[in-house]
PDB file of N, CA and C in Angstrom:
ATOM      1  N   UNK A   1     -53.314 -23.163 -54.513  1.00  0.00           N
ATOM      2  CA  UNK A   1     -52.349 -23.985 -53.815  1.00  0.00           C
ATOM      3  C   UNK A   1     -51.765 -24.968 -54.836  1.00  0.00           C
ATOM      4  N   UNK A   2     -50.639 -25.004 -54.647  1.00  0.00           N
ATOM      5  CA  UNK A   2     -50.064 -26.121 -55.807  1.00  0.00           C
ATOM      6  C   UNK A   2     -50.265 -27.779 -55.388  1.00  0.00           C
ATOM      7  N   UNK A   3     -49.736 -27.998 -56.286  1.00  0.00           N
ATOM      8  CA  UNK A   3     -50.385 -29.738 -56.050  1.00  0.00           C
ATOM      9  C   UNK A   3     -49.083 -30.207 -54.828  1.00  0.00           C
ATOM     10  N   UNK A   4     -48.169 -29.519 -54.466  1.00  0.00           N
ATOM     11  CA  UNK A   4     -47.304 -30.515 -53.741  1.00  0.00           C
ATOM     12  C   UNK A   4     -47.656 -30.216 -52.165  1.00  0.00           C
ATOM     13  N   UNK A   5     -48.618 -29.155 -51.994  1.00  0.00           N
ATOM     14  CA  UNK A   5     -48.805 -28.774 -51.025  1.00  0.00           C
ATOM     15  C   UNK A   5     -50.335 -29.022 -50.671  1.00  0.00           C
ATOM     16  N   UNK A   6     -50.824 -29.906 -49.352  1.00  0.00           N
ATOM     17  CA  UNK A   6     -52.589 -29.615 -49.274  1.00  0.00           C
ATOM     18  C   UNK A   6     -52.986 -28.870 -48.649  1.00  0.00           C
ATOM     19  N   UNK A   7     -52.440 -28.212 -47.707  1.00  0.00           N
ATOM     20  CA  UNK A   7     -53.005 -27.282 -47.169  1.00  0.00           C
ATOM     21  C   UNK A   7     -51.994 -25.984 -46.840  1.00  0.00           C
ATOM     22  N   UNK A   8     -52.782 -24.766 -46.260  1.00  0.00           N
ATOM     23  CA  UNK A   8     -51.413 -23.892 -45.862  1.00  0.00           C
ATOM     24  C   UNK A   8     -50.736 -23.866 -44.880  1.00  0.00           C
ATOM     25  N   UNK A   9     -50.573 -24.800 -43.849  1.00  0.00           N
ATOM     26  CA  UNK A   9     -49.966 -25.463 -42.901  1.00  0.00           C
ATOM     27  C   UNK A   9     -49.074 -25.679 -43.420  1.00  0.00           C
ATOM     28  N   UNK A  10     -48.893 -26.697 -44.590  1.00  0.00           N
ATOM     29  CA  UNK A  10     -48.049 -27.275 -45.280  1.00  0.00           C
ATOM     30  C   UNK A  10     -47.118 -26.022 -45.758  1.00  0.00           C
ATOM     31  N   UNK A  11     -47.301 -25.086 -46.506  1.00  0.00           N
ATOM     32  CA  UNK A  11     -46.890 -23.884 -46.768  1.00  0.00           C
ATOM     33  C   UNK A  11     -45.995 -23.647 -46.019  1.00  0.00           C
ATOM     34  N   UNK A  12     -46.524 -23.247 -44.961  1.00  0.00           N
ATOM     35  CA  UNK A  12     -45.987 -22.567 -43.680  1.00  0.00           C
ATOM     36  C   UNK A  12     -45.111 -23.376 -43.087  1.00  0.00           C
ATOM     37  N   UNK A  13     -45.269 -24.918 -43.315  1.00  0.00           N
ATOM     38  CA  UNK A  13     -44.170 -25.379 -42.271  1.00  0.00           C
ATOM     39  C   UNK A  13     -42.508 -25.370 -42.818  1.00  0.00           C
ATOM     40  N   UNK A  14     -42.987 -25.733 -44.328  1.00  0.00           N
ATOM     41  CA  UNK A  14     -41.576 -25.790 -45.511  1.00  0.00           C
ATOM     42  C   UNK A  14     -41.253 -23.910 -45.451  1.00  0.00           C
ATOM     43  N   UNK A  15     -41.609 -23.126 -45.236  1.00  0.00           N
ATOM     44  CA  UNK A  15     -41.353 -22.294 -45.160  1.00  0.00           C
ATOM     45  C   UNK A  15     -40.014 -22.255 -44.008  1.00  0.00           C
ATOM     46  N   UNK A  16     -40.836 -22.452 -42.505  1.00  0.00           N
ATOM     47  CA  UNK A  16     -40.405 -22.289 -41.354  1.00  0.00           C
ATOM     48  C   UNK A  16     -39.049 -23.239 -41.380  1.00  0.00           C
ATOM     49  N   UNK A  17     -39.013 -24.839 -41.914  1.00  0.00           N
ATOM     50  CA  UNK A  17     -38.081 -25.192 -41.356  1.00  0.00           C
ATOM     51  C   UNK A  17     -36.784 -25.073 -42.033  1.00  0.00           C
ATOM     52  N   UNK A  18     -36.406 -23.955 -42.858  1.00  0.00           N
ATOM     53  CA  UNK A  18     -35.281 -23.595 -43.225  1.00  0.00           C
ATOM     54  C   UNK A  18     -34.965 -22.620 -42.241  1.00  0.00           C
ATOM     55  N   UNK A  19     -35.894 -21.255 -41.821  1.00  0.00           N
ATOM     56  CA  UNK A  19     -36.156 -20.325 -41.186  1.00  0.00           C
ATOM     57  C   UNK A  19     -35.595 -20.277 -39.993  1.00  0.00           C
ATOM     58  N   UNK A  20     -36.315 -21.793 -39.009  1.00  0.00           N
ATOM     59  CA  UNK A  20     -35.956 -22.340 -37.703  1.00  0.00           C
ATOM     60  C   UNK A  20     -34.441 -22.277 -37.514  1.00  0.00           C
ATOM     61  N   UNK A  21     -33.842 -22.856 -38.262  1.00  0.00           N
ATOM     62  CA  UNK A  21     -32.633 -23.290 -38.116  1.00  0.00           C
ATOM     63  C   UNK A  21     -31.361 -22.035 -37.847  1.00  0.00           C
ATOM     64  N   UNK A  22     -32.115 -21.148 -38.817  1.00  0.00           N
ATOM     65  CA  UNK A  22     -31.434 -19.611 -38.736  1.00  0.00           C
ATOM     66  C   UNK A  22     -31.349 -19.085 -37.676  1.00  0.00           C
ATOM     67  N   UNK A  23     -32.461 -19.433 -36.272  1.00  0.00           N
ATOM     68  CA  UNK A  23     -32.915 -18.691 -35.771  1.00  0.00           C
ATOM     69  C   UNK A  23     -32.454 -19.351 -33.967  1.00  0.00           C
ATOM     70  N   UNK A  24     -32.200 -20.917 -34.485  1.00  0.00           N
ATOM     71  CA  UNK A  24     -31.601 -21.746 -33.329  1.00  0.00           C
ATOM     72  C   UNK A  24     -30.267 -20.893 -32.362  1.00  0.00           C
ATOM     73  N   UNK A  25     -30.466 -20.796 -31.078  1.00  0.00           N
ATOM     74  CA  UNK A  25     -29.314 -20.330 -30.202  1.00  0.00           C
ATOM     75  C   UNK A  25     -28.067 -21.212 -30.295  1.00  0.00           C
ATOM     76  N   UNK A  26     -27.218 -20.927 -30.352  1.00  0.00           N
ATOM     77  CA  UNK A  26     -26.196 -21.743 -30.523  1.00  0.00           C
ATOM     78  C   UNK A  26     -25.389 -21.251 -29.423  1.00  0.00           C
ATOM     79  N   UNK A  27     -25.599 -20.940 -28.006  1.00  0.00           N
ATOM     80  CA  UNK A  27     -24.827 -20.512 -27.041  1.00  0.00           C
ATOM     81  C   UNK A  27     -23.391 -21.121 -26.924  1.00  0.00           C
ATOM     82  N   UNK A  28     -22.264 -20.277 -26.181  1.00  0.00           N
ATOM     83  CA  UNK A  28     -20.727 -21.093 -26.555  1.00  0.00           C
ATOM     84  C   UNK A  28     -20.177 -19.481 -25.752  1.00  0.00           C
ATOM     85  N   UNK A  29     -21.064 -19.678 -24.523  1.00  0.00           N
ATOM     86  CA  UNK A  29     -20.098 -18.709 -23.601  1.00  0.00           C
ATOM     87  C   UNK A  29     -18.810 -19.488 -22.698  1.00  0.00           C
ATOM     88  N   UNK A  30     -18.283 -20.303 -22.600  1.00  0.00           N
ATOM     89  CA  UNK A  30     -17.140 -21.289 -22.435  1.00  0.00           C
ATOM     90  C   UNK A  30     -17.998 -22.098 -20.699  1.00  0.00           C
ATOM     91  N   UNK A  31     -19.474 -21.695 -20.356  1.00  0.00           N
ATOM     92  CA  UNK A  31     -19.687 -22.429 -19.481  1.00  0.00           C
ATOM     93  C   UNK A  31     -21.383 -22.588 -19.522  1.00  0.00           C
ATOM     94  N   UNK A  32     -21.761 -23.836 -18.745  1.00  0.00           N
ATOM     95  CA  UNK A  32     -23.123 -23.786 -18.491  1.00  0.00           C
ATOM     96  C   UNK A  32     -24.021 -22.941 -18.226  1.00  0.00           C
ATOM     97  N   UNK A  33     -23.435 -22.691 -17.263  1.00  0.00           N
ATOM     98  CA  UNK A  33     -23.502 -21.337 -16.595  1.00  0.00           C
ATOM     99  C   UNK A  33     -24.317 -20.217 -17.498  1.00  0.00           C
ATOM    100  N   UNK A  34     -23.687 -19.931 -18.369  1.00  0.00           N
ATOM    101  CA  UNK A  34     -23.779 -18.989 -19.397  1.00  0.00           C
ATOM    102  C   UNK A  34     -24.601 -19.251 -20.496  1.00  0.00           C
ATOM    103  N   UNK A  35     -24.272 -20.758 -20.951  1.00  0.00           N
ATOM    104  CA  UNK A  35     -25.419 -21.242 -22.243  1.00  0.00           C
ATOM    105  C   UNK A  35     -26.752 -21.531 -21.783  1.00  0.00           C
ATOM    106  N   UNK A  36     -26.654 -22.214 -20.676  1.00  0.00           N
ATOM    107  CA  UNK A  36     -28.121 -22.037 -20.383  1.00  0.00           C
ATOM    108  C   UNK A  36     -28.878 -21.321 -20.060  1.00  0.00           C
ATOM    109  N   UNK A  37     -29.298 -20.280 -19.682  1.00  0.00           N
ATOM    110  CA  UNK A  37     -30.119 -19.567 -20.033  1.00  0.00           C
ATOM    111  C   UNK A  37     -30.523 -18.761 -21.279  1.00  0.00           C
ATOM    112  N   UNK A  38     -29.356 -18.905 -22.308  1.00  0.00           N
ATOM    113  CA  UNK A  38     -29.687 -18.334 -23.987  1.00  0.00           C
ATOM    114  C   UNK A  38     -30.308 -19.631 -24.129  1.00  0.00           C
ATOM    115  N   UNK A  39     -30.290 -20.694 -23.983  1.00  0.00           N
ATOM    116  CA  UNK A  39     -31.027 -21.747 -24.742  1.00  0.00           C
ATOM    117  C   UNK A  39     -32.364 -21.771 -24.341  1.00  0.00           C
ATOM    118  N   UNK A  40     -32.119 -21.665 -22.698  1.00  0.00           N
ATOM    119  CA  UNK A  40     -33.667 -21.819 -22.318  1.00  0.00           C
ATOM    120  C   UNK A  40     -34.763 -21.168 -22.553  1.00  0.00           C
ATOM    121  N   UNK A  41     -34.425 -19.797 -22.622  1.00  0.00           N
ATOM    122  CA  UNK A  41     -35.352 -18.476 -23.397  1.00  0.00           C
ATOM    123  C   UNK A  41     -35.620 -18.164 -24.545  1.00  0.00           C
ATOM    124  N   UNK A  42     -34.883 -19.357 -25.357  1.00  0.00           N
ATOM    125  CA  UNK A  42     -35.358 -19.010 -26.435  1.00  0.00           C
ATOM    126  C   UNK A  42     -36.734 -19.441 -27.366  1.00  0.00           C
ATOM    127  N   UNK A  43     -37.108 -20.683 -26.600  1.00  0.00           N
ATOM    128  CA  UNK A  43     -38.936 -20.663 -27.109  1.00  0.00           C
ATOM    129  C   UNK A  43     -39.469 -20.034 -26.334  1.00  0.00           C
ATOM    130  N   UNK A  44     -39.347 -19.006 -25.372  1.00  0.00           N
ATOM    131  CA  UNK A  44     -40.363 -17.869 -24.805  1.00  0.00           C
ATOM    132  C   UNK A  44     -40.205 -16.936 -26.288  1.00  0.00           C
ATOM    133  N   UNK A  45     -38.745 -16.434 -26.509  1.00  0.00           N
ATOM    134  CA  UNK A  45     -38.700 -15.374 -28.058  1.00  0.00           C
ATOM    135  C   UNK A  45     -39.609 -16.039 -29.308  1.00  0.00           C
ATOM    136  N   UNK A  46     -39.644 -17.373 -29.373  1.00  0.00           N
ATOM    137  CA  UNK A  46     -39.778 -18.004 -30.503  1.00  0.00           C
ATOM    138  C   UNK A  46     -41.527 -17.894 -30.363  1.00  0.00           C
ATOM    139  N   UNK A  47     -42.180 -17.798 -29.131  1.00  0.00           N
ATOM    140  CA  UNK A  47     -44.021 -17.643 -28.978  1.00  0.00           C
ATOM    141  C   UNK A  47     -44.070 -15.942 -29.158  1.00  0.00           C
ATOM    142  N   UNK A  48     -43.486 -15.041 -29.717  1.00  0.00           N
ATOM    143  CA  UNK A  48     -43.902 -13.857 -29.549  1.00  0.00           C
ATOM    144  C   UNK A  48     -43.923 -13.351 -31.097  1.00  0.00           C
ATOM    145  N   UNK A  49     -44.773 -12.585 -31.667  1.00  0.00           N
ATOM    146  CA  UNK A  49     -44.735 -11.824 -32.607  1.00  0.00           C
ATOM    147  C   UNK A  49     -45.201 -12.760 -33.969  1.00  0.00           C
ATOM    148  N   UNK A  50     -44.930 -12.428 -34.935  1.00  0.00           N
ATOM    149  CA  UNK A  50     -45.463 -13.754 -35.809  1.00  0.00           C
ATOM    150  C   UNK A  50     -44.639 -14.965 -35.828  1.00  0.00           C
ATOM    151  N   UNK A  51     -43.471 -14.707 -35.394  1.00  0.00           N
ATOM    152  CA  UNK A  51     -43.381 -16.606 -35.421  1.00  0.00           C
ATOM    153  C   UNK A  51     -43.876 -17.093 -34.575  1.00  0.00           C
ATOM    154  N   UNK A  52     -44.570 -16.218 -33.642  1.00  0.00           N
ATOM    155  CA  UNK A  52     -45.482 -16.495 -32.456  1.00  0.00           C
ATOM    156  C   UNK A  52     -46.837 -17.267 -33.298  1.00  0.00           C
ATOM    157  N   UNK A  53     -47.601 -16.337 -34.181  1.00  0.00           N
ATOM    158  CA  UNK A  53     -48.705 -16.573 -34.827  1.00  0.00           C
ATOM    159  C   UNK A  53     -48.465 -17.625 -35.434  1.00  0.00           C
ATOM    160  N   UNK A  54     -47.016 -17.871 -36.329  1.00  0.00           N
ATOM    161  CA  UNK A  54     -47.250 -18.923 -37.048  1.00  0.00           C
ATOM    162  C   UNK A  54     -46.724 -20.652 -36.356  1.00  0.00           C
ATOM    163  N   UNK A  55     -46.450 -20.372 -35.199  1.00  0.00           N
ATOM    164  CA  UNK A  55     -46.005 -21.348 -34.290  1.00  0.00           C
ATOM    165  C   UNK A  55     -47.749 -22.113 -33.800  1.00  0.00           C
ATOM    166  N   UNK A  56     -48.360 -20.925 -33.469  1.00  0.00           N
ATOM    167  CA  UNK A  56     -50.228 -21.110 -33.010  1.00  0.00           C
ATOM    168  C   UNK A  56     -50.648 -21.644 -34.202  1.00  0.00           C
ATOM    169  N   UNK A  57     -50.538 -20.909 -35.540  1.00  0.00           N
ATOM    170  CA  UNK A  57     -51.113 -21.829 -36.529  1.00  0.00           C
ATOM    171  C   UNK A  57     -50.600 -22.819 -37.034  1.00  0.00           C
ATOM    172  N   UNK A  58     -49.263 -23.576 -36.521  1.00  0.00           N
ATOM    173  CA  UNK A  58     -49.091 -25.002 -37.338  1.00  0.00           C
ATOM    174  C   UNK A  58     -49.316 -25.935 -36.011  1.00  0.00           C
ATOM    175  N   UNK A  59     -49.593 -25.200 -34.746  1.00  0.00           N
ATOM    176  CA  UNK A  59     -50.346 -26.175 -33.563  1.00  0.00           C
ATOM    177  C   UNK A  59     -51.666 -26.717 -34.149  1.00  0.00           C
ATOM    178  N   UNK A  60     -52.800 -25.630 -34.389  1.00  0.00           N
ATOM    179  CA  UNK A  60     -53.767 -26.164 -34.841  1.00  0.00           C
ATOM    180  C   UNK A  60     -54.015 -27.231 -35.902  1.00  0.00           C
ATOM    181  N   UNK A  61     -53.418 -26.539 -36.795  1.00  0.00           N
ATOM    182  CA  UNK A  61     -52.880 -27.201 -38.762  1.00  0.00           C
ATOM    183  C   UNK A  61     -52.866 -29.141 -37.375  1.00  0.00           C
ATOM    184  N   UNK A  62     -52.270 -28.819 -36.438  1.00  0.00           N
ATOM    185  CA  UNK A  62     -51.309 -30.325 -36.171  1.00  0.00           C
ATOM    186  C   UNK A  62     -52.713 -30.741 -35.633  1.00  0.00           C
ATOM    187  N   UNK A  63     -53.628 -30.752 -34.792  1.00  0.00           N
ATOM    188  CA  UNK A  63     -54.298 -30.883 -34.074  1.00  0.00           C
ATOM    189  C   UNK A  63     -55.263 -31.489 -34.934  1.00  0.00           C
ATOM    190  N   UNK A  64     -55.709 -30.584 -35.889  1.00  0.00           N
ATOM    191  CA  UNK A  64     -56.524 -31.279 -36.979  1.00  0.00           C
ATOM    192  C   UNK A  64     -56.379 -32.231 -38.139  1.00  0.00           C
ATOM    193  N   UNK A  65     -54.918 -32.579 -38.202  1.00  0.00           N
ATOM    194  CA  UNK A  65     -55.018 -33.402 -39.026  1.00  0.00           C
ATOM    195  C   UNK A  65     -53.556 -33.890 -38.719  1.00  0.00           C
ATOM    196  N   UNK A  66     -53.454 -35.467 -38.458  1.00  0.00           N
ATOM    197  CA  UNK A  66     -52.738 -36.341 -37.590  1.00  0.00           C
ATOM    198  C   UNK A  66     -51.199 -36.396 -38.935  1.00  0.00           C
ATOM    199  N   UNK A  67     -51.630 -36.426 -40.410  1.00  0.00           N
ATOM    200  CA  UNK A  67     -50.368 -36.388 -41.228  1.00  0.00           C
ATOM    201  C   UNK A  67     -49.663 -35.137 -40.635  1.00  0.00           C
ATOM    202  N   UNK A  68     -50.344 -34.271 -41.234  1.00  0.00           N
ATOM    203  CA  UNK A  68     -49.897 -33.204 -40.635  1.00  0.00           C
ATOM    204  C   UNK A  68     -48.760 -32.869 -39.513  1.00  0.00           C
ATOM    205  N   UNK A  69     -49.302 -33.317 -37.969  1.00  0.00           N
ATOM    206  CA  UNK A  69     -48.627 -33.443 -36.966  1.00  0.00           C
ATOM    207  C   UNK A  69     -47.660 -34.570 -37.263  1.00  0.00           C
ATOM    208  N   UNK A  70     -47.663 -35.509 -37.923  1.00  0.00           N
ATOM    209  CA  UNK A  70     -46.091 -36.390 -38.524  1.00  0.00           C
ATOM    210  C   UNK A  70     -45.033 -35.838 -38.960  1.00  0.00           C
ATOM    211  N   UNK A  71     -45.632 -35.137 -40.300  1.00  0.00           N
ATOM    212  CA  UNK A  71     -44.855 -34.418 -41.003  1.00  0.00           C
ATOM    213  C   UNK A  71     -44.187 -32.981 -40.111  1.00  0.00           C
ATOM    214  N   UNK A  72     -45.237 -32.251 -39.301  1.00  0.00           N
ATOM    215  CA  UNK A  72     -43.968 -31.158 -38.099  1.00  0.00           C
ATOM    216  C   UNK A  72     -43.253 -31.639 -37.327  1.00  0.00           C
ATOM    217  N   UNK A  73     -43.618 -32.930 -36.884  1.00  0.00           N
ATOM    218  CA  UNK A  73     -42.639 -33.780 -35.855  1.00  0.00           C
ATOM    219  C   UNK A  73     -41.308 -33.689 -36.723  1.00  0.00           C
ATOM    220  N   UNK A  74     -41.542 -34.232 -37.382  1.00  0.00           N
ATOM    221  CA  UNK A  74     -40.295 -35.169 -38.414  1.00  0.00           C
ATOM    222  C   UNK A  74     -39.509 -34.169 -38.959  1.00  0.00           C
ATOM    223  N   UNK A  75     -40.345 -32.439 -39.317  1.00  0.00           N
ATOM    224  CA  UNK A  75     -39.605 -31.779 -40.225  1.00  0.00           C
ATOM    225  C   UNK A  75     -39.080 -30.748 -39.615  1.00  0.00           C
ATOM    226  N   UNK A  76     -39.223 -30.501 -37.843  1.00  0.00           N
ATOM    227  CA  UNK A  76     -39.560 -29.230 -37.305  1.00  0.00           C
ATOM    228  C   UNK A  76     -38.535 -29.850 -35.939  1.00  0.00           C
ATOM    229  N   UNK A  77     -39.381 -30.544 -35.174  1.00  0.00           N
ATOM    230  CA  UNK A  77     -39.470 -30.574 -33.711  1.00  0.00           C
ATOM    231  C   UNK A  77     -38.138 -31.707 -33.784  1.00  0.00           C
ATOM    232  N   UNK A  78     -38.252 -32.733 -34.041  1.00  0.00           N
ATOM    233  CA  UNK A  78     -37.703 -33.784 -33.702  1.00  0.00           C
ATOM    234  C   UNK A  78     -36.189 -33.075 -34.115  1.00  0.00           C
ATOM    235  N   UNK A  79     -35.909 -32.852 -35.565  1.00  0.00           N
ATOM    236  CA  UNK A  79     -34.557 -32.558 -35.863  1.00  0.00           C
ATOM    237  C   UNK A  79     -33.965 -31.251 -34.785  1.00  0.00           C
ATOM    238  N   UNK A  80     -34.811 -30.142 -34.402  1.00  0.00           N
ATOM    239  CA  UNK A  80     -34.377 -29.068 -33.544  1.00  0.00           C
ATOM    240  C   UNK A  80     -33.943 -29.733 -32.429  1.00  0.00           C
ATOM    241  N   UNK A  81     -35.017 -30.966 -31.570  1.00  0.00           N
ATOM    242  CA  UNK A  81     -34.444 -31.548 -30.136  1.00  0.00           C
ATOM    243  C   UNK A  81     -33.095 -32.073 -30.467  1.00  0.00           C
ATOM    244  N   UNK A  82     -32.550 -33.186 -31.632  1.00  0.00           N
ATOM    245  CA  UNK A  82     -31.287 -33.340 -31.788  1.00  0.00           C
ATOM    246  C   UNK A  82     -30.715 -32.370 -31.905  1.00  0.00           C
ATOM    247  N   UNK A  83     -30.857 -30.768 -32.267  1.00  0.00           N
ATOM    248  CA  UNK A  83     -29.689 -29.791 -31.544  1.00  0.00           C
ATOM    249  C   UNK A  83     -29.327 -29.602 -31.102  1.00  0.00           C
ATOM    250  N   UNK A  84     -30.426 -29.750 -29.861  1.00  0.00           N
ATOM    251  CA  UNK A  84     -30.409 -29.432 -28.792  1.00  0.00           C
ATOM    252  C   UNK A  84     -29.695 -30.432 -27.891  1.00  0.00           C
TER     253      UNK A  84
END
């Protein structure tokens, strides 16, 4: 592991939050109607398959160690809800 990283949480999250962003719904069917439900389904897609797995492993990574859960807030969650 390199020195800028302590654990593989850490790995995984700098990985993900370029990844995330790729992967954000950007619905723009000209009504509510229509965007909401692409938006709403999309963390059911986002728990399946390995970004499923790696969504479960930066829960834990968070659970166990409180920097940790700062640093996914700050680098992950918080900036996606302002997308939203």
């Amino acid at each position: 592991m390199s020195r800028r990283y302590r654990s593989k949480g850490e790995v995984v999250l700098d990985a993900l939050v370029g990844f995330a962003f790729t992967q954000l719904p950007d619905p723009d069917t000209g009504s509510l109607r229509g965007d909401l439900p692409a938006l709403l389904t999309a963390p059911s897609r986002a728990g399946r398959g390995v970004a499923g797995d790696l969504n479960r492993a930066l829960a834990v990574e968070a659970l166990q160690d409180d920097e940790f859960a700062a640093r996914l807030w700050h680098k992950l969650i918080a900036v996606r809800r302002e997308a939203v």
